[in-house]
Structures are given as structure tokens and as C-alpha cells.
Protein backbone atom coordinates (compact mmCIF):
# COMPACT_ATOMS: atom_id res chain seq x y z
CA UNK A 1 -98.01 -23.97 91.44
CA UNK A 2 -99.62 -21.17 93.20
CA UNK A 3 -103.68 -21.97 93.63
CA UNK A 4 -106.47 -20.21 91.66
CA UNK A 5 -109.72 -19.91 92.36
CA UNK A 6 -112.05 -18.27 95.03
CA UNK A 7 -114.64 -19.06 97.76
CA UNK A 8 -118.32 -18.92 96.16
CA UNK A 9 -120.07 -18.04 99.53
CA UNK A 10 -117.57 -15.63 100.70
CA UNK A 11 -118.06 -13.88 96.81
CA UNK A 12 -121.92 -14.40 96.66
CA UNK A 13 -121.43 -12.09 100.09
CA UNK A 14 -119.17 -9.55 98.89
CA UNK A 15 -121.46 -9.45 95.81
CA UNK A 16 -124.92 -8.73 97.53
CA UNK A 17 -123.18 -6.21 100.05
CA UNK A 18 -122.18 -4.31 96.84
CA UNK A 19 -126.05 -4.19 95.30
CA UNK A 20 -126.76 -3.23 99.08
CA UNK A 21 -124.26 -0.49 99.47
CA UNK A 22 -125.05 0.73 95.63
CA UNK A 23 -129.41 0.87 96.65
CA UNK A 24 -127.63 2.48 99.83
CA UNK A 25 -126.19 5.07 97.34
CA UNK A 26 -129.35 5.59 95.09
CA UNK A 27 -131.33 6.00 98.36
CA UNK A 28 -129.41 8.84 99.94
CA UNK A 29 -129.29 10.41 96.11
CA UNK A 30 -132.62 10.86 96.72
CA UNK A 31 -132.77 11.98 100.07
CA UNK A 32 -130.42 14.66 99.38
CA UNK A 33 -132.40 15.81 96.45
CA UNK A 34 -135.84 15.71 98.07
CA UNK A 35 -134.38 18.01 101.34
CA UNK A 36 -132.22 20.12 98.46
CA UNK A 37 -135.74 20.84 96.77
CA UNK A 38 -137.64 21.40 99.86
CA UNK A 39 -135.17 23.91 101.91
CA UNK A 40 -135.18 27.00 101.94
CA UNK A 41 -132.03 28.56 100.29
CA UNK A 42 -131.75 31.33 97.88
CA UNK A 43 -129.25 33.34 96.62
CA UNK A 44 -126.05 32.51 93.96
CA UNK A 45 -124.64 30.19 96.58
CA UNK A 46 -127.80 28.24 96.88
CA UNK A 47 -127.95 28.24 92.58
CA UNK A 48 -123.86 27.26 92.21
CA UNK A 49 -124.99 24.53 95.30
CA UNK A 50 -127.51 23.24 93.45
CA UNK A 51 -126.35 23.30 90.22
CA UNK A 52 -123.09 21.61 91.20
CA UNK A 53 -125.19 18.71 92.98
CA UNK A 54 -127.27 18.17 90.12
CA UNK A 55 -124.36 18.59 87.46
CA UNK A 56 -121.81 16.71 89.14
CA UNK A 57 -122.00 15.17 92.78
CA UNK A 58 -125.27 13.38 92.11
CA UNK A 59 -124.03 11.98 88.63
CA UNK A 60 -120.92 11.07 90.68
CA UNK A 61 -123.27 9.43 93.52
CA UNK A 62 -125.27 7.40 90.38
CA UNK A 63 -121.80 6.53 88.56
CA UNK A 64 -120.45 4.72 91.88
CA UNK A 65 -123.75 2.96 92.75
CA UNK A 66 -123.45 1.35 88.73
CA UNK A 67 -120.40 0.22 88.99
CA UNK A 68 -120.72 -1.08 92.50
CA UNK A 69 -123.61 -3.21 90.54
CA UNK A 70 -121.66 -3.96 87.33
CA UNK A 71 -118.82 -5.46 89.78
CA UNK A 72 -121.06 -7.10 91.54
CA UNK A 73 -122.47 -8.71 88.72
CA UNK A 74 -119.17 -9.47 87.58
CA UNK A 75 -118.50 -11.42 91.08
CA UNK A 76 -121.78 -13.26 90.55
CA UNK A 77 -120.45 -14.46 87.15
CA UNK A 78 -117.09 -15.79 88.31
CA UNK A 79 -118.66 -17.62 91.43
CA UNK A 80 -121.00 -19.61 88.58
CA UNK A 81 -118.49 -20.36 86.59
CA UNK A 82 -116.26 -21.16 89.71
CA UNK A 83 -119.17 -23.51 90.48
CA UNK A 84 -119.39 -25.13 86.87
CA UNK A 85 -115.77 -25.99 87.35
CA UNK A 86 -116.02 -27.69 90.31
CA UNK A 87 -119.17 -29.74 89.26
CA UNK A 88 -121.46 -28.00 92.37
């Protein structure tokens, strides 16, 4: 019988390096958009750039960082239920 279960402290780690690398995410969103807004740029380029960032690749950006968190949050459930099995 092939063995089930998983290591709590090696998950608890994998799930807090996943809410770090998702803040990581949210914190260079904002970067990005605070040096977008602040530089100089104008033309149809700078318009199609900025309207693409704010349209898609910062939605993109957002939509990685929540589900970086929702799986996260998913690990943290398994490890407590991992640990409600084993009595700890």
C-alpha cells in the first residue's frame, strides 16, 4: 500500500513562501504602476502601453498573486487536517 500523507512543517513552509511570493507580486504591481504614472511617455505607444498594463498584465499580476494565496490557503487546510489525523 503506497503511503499518503504529507510533512506539516515542510507544507506550513511552502504555504507562507506562497503568501510571500503573492505580497511579492502585489508589491511590484504597484511599483510598476506608481513609475508608469510618474514617467514621462507620450504618444500612442505610451497609451496602447498603458492601456495594455492596466487592462491586462496588471490583472494578470493580481490573478497570480490570488491564487498563489487561495493555494496557499488550501496547503494550510490539509496540514490541519493532516494534524487532526495524527492526534498533534
Amino acid at each position: 500500500m503506497a503511503q499518503l500523507g504529507l510533512d506539516p512543517e515542510q507544507m506550513t513552509q511552502l504555504s507562507k513562501t506562497m503568501k510571500t511570493e503573492a505580497d511579492s507580486m502585489d508589491a511590484s504591481a504597484k511599483k510598476i504602476d506608481s513609475k508608469l504614472r510618474s514617467a514621462w511617455w507620450k504618444g500612442k505607444d505610451a497609451d496602447k502601453f498603458r492601456g495594455d498594463w492596466e487592462g491586462r498584465h496588471r490583472k494578470a499580476l493580481n490573478d497570480a498573486a490570488r491564487l498563489l494565496r487561495d493555494a496557499a490557503e488550501h496547503i494550510t487546510r490539509q496540514v490541519s487536517e493532516q494534524n487532526q489525523a495524527s492526534g498533534h
